[in-house]
N, C-alpha and C. Protein backbone atom coordinates (compact mmCIF):
# COMPACT_ATOMS: atom_id res chain seq x y z
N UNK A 1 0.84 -1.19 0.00
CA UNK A 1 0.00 0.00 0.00
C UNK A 1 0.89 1.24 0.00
N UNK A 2 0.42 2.12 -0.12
CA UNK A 2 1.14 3.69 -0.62
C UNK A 2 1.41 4.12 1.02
N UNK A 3 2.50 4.84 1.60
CA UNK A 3 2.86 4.70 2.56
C UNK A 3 2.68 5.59 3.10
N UNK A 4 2.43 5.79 4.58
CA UNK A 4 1.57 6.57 5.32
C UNK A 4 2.41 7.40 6.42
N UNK A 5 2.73 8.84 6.49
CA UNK A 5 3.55 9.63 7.30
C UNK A 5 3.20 9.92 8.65
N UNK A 6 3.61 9.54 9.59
CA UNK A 6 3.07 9.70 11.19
C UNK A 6 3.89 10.94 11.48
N UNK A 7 3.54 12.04 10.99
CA UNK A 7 3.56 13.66 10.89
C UNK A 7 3.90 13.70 12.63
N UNK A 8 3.03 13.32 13.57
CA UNK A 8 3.51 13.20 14.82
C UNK A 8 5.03 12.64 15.71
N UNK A 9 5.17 11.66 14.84
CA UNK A 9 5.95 10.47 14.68
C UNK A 9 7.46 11.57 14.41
N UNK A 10 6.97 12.17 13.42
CA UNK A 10 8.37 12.67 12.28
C UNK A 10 9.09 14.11 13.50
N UNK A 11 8.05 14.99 14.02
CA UNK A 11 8.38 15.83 14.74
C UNK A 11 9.10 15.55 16.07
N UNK A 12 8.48 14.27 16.87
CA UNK A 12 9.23 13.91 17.90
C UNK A 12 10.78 13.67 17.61
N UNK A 13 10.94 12.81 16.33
CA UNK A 13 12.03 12.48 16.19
C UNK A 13 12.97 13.77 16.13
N UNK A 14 12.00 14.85 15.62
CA UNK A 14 12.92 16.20 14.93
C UNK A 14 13.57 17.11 16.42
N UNK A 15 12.57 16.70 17.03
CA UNK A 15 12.71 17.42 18.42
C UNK A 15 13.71 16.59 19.39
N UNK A 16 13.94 15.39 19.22
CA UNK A 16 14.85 14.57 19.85
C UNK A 16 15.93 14.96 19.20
N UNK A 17 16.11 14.69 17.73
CA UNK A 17 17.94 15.15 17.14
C UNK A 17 18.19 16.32 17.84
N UNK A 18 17.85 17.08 17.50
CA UNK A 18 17.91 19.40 18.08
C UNK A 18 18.30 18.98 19.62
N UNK A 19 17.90 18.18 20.52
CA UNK A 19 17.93 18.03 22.16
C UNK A 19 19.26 17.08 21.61
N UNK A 20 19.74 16.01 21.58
CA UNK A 20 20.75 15.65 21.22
C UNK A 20 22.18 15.96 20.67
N UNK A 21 21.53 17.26 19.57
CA UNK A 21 22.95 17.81 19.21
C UNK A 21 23.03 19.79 19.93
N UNK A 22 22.03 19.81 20.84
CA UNK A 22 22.28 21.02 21.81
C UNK A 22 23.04 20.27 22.88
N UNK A 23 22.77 18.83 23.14
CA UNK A 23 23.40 18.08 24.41
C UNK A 23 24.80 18.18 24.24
N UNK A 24 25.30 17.58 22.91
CA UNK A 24 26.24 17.06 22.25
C UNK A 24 27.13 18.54 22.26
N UNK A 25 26.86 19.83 21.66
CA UNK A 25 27.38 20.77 22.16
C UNK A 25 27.61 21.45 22.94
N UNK A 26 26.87 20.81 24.09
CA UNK A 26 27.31 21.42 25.46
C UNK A 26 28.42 21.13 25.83
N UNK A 27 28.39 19.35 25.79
CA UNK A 27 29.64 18.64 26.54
C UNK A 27 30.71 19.24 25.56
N UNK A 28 30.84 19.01 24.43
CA UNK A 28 32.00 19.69 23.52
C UNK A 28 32.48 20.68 24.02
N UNK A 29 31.43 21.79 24.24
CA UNK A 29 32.31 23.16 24.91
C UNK A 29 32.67 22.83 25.89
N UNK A 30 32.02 22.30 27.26
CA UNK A 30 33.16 22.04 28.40
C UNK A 30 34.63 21.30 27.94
N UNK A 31 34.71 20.26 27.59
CA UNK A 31 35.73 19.36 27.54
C UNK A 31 36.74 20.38 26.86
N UNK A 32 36.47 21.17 25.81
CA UNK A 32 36.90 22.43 25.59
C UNK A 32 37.44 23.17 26.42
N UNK A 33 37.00 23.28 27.59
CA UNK A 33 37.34 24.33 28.62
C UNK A 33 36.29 25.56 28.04
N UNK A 34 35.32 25.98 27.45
CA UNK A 34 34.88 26.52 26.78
C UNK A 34 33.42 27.14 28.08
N UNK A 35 33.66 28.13 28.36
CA UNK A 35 32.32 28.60 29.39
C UNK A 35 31.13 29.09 28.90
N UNK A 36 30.15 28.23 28.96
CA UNK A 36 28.66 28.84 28.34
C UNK A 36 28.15 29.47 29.21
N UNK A 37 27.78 31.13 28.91
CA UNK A 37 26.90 31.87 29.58
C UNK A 37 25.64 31.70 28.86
N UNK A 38 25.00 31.88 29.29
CA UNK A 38 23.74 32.09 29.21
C UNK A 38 22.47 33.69 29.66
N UNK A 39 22.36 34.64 28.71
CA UNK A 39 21.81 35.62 29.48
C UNK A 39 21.81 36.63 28.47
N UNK A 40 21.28 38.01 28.40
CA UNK A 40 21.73 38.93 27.28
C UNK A 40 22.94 40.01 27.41
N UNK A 41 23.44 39.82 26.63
CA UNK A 41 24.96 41.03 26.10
C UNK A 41 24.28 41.97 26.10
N UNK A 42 25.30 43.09 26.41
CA UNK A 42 25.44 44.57 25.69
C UNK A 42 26.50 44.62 25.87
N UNK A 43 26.97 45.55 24.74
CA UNK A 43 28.36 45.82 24.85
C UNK A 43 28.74 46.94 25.22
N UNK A 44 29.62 47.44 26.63
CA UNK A 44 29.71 48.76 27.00
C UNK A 44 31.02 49.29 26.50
N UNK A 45 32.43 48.69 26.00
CA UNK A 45 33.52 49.00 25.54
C UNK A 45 33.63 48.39 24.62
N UNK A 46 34.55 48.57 23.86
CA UNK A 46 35.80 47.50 22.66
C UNK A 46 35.89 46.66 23.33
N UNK A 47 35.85 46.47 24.90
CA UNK A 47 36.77 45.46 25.01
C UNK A 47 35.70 44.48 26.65
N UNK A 48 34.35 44.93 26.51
CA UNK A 48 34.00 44.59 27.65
C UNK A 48 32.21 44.12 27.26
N UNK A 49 31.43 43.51 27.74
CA UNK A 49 29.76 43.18 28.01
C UNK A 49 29.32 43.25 29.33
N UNK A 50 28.25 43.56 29.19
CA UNK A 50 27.30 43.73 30.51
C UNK A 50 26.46 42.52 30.34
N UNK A 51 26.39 41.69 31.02
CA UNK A 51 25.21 40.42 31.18
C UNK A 51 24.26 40.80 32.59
N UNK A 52 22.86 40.68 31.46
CA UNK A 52 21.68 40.39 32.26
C UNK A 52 21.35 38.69 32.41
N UNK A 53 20.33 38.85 33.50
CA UNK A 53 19.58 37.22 33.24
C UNK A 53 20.93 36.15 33.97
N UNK A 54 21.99 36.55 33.99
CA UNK A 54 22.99 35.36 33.95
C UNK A 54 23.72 35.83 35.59
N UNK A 55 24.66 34.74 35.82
CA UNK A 55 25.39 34.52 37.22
C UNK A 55 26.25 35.69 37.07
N UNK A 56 27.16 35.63 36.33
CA UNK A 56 27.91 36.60 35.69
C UNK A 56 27.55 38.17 35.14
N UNK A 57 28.40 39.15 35.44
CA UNK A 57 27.62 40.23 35.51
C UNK A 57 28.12 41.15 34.43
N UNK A 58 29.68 40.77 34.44
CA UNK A 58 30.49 41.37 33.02
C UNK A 58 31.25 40.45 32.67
N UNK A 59 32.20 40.64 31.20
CA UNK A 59 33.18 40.26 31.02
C UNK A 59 34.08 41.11 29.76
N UNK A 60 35.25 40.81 30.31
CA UNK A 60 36.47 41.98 29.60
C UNK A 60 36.91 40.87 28.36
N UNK A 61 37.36 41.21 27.40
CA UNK A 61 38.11 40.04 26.05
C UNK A 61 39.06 41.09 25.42
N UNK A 62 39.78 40.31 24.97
CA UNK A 62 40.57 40.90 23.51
C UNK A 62 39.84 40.66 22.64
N UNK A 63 39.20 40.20 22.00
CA UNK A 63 38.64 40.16 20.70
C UNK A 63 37.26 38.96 21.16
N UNK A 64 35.78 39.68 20.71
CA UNK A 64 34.89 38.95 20.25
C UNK A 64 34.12 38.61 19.00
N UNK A 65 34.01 37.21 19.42
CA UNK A 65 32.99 36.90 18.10
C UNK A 65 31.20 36.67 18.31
N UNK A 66 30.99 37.10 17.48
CA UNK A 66 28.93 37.01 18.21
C UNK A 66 28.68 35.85 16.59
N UNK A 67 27.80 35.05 17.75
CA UNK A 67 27.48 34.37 16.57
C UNK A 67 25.94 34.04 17.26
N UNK A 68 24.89 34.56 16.32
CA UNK A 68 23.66 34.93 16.89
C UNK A 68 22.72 33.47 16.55
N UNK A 69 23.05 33.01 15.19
CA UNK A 69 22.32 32.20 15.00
C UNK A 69 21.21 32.67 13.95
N UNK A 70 20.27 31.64 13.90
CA UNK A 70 19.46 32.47 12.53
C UNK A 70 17.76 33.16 13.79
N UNK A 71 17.42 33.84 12.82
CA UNK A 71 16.35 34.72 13.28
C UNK A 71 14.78 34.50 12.02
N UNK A 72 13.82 34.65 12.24
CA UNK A 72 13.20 34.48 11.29
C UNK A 72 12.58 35.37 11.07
N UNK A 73 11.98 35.96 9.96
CA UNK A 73 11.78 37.34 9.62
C UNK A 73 10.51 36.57 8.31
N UNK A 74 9.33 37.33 8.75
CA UNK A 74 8.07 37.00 7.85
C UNK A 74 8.01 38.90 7.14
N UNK A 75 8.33 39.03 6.23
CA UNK A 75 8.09 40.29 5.35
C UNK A 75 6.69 40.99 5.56
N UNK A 76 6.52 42.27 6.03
CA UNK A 76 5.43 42.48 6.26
C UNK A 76 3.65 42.41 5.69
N UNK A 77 4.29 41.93 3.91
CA UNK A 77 3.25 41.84 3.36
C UNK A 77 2.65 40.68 3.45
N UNK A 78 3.59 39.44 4.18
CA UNK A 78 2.63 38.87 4.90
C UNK A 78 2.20 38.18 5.80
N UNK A 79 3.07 38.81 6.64
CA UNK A 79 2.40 38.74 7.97
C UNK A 79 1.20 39.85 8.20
N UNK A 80 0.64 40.56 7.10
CA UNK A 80 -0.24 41.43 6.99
C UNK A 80 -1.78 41.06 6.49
N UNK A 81 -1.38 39.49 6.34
CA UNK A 81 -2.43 38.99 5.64
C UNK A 81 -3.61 37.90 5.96
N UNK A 82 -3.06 37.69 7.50
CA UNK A 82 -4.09 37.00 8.52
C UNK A 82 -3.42 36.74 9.37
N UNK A 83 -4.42 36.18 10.20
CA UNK A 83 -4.11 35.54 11.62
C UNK A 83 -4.34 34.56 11.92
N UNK A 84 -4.85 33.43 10.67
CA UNK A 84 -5.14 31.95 10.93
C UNK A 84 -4.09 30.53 10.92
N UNK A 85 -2.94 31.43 11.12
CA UNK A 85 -1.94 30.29 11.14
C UNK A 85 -1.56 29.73 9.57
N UNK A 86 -2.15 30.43 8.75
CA UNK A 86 -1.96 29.72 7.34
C UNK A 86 -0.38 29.98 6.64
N UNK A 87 0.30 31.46 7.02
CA UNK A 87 1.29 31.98 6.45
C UNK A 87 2.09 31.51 7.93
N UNK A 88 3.19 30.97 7.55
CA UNK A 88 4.48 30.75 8.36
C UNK A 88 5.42 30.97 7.92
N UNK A 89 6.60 30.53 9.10
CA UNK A 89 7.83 31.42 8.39
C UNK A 89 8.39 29.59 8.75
N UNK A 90 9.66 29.30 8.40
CA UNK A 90 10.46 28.17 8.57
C UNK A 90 10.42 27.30 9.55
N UNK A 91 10.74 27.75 10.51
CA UNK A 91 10.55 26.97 12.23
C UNK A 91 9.44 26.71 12.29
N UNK A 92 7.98 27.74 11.48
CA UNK A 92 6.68 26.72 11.98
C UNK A 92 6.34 25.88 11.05
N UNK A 93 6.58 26.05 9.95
CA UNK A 93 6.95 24.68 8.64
C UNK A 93 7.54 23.27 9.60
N UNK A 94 8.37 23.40 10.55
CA UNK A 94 9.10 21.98 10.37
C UNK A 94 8.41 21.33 11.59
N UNK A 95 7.39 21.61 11.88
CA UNK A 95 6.55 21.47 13.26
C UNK A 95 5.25 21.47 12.87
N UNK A 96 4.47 21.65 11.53
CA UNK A 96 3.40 21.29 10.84
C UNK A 96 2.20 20.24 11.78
N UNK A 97 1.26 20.13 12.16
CA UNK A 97 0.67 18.85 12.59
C UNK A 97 0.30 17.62 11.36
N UNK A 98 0.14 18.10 10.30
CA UNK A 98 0.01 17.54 8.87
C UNK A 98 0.51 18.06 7.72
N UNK A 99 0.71 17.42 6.77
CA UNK A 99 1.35 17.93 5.57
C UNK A 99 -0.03 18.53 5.08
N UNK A 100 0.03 19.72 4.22
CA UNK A 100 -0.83 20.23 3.29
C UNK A 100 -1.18 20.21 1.91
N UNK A 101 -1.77 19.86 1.23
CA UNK A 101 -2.16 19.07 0.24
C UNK A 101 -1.43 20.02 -0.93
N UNK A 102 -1.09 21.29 -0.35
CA UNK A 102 -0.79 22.27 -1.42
C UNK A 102 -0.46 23.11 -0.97
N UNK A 103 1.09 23.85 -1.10
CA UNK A 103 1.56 25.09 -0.75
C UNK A 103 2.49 25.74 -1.21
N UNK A 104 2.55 26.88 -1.22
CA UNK A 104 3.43 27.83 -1.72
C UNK A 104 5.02 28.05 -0.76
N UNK A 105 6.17 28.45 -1.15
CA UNK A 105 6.93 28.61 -0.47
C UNK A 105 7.65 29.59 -1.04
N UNK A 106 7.86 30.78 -0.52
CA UNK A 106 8.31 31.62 -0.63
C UNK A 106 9.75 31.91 -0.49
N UNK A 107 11.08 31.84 -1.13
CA UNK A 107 12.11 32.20 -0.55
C UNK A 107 13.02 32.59 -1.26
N UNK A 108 15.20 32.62 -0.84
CA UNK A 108 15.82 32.93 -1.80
C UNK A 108 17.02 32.44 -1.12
N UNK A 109 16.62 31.33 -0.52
CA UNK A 109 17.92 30.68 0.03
C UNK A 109 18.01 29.26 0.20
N UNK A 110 18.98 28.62 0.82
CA UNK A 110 19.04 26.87 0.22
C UNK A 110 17.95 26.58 2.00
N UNK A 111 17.33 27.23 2.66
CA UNK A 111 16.41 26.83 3.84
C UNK A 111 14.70 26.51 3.12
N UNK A 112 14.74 27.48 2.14
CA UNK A 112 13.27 27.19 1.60
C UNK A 112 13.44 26.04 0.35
N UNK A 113 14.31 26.28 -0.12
CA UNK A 113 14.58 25.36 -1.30
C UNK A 113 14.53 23.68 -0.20
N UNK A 114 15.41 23.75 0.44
CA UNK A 114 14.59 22.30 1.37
C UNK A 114 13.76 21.96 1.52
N UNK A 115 12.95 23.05 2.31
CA UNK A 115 11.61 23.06 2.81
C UNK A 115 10.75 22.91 1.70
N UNK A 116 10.88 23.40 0.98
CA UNK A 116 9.84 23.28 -0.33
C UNK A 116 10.04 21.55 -1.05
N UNK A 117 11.34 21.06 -0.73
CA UNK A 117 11.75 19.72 -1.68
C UNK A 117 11.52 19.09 -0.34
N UNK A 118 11.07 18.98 1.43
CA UNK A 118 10.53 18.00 1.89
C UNK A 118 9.02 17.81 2.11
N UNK A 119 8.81 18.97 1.75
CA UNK A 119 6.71 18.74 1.53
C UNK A 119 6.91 18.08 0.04
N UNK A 120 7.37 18.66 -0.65
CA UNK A 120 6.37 18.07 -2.29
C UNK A 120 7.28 16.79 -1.71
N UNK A 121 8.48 15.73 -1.12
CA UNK A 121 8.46 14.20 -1.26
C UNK A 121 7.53 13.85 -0.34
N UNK A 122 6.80 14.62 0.84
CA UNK A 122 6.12 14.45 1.46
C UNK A 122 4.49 13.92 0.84
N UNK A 123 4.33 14.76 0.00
CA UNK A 123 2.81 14.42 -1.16
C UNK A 123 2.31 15.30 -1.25
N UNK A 124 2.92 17.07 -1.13
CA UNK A 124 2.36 18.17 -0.98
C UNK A 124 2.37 18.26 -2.47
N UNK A 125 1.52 19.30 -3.18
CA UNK A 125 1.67 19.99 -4.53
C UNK A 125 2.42 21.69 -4.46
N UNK A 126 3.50 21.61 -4.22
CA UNK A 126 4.96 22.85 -4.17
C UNK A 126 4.77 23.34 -5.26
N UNK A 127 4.31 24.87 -5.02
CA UNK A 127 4.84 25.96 -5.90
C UNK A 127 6.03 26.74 -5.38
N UNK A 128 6.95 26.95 -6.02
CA UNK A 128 7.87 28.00 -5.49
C UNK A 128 7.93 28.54 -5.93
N UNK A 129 8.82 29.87 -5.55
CA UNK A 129 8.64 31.36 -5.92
C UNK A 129 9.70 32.23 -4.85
N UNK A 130 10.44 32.47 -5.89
CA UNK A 130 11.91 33.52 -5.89
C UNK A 130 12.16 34.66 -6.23
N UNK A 131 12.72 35.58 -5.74
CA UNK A 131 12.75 36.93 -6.20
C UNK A 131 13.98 36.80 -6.95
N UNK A 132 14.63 35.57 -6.88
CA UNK A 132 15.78 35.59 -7.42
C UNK A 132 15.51 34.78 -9.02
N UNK A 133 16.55 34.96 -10.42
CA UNK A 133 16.59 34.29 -11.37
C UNK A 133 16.55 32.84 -11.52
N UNK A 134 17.15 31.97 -10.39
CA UNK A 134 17.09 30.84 -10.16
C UNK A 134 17.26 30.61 -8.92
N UNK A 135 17.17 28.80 -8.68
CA UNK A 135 16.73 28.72 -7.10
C UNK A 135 17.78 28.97 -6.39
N UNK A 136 19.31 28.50 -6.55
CA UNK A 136 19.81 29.04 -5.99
C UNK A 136 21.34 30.36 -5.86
N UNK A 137 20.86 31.28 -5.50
CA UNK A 137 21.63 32.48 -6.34
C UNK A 137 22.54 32.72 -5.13
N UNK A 138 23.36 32.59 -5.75
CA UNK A 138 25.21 32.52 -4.98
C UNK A 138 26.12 31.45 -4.72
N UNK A 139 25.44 30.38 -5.54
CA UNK A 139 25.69 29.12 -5.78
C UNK A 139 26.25 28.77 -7.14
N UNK A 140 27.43 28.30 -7.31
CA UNK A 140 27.90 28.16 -8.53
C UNK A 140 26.79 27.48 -9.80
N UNK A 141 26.64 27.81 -10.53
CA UNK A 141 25.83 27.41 -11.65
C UNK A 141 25.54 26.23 -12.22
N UNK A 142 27.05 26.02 -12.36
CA UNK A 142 27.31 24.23 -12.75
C UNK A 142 27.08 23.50 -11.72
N UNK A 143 26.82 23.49 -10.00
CA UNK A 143 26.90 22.63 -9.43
C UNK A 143 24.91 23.09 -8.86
N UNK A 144 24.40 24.51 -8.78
CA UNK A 144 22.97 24.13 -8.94
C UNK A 144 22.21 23.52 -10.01
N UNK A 145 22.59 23.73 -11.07
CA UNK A 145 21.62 22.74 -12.67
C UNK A 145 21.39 21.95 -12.12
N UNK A 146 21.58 20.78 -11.60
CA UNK A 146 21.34 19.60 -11.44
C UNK A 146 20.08 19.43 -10.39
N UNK A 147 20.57 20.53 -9.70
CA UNK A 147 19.34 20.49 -8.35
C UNK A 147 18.10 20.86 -8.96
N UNK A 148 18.27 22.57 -9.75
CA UNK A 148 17.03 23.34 -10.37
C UNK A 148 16.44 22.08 -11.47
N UNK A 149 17.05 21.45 -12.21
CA UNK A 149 16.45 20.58 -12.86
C UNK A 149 15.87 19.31 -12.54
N UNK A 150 16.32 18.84 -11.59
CA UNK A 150 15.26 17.96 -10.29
C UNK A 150 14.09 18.52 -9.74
N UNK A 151 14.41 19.48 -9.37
CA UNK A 151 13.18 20.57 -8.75
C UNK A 151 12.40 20.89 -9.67
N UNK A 152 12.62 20.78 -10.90
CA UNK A 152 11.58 21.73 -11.92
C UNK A 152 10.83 20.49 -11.99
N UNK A 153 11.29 18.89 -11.67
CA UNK A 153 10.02 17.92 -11.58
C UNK A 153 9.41 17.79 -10.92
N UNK A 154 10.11 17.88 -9.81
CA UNK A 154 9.48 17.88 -8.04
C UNK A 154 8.30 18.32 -7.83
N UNK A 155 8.95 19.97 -7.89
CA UNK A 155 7.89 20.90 -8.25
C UNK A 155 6.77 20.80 -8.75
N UNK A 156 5.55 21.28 -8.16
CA UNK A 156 4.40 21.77 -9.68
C UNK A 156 4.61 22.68 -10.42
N UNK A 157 5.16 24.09 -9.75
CA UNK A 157 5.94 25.02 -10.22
C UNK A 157 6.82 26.15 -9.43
N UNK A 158 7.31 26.17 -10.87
CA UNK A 158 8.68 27.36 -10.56
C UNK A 158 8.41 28.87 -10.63
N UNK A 159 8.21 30.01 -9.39
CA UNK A 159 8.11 31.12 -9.77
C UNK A 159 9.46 32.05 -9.77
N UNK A 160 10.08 32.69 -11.09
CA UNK A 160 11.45 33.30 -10.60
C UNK A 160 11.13 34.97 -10.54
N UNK A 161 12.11 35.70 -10.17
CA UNK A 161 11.65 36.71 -10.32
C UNK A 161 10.51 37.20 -9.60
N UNK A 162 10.02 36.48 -8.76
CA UNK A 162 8.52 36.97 -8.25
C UNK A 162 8.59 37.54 -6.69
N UNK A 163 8.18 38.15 -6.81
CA UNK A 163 7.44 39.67 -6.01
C UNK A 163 6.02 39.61 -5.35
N UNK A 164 5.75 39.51 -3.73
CA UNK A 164 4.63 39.04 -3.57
C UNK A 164 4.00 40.39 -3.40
N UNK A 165 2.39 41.16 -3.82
CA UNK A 165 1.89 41.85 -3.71
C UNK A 165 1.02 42.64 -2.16
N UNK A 166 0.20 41.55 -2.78
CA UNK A 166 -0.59 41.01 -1.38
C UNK A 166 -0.96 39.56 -0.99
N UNK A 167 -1.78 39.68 -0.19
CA UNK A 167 -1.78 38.74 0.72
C UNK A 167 -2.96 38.19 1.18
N UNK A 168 -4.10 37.57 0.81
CA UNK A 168 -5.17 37.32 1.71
C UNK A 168 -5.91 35.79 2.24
N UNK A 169 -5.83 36.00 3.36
CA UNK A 169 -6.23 34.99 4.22
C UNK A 169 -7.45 34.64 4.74
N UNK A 170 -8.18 33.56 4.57
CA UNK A 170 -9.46 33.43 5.07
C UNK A 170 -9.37 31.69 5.87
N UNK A 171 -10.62 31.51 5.69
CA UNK A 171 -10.99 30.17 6.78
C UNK A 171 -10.81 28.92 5.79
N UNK A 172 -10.54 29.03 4.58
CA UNK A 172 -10.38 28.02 3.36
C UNK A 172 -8.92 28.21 2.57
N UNK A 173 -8.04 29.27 2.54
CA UNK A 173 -6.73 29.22 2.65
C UNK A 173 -6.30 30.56 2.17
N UNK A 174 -5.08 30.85 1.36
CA UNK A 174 -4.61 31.70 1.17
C UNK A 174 -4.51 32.72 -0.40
N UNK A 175 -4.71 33.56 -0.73
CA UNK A 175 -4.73 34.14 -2.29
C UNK A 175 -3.30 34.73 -2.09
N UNK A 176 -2.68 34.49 -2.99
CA UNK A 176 -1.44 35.30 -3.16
C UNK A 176 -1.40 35.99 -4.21
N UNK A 177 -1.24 37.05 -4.97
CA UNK A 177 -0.66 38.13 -5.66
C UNK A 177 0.09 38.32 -5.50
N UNK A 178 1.34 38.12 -7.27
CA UNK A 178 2.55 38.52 -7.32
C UNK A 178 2.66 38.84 -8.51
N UNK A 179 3.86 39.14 -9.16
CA UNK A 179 4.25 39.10 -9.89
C UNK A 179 5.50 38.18 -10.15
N UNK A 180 5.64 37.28 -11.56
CA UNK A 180 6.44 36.63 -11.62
C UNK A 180 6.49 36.23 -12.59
N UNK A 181 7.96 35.94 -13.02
CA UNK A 181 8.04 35.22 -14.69
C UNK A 181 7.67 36.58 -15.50
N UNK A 182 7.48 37.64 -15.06
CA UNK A 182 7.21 38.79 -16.09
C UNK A 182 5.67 39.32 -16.36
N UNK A 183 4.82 38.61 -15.54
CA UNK A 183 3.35 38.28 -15.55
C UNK A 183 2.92 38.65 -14.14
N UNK A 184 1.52 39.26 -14.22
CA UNK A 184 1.17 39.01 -12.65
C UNK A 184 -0.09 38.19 -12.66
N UNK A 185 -0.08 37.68 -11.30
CA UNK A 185 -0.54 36.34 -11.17
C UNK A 185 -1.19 36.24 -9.71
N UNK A 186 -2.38 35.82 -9.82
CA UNK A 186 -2.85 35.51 -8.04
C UNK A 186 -3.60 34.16 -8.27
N UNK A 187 -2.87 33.53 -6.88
CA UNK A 187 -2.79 31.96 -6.85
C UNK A 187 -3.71 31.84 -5.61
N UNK A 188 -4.58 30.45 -5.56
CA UNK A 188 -5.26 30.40 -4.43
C UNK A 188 -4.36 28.91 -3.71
N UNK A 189 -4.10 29.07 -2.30
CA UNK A 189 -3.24 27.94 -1.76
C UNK A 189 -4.33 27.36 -0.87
């Protein structure tokens, strides 16, 4: 029989690796000698931070590095376009309670280009849609073809160039307006 995704099943597991390799980097930094604070920075000198939240109250360095991590950022046009949970940004993609029979993915980096290629093997119908010329732009050419031309089967479709307008959200799903491919276009998800 055609095989059946325990969507529940898939998240626990997702949530166990992330607890495993936050574990896994903890011990690394100790054995390191490596001290994890925990709390928020400011920086009051070149050469010094103020910590809130944490045991620790300052600390002096020769040289820092901030490494923040990623942040997620939904563009205002649409997060402007409801409140029914229909428009997400990445982190609530990979935490889904079910796959969706059909969705759009919006992006211009190799995080959506995933996301978009594990719903459609999932059994979703993936449209994508890039502001960029192809899917992936800053990526050598000769070594994306191979991907963009997998994807252009994957896919139902490819939007390049596209520009989302607006945005509207109701109790049955989403209308998008854009422009793309040189055309404008409003899609119902």
């Amino acid at each position: 029989s055609e095989p059946v995704l325990d969507v529940e099943r898939i998240n626990r597991w997702k949530n166990q690796r992330i607890d495993i390799i936050a574990t896994d980097l903890e011990s690394q930094a100790k054995r390191l000698g490596i001290l994890l604070i925990s709390g928020r920075a400011r920086f009051d000198s070149s050469s010094g931070v103020r910590l809130q939240g944490g045991e620790i109250r300052r600390i002096r360095f020769k040289h820092a590095l901030i490494a923040t991590g990623a942040r997620q950022h939904t563009p205002a046009v649409l997060s402007s376009g409801g409140d029914r949970g229909r428009i997400i940004d990445s982190a609530m993609a990979l935490s889904l309670p079910d796959i969706p029979r059909q969705l759009l993915v919006h992006g211009d980096d190799f995080v959506a280009v995933e996301l978009a290629q594990l719903y459609a093997l999932f059994g979703s119908r993936v449209h994508f849609a890039t502001s960029a010329d192809c899917l992936l732009p800053g990526v050598d050419p000769d070594l994306a073809a191979p991907v963009q031309k997998k994807l252009a089967k994957l896919f139902e479709k490819i939007h390049y160039d596209a520009h989302i307008a607006a945005v509207t959200e109701d109790d049955e799903g989403v209308t998008v307006a854009f422009t793309a491919d040189g055309s404008t276009a409003s899609i119902r998800y």
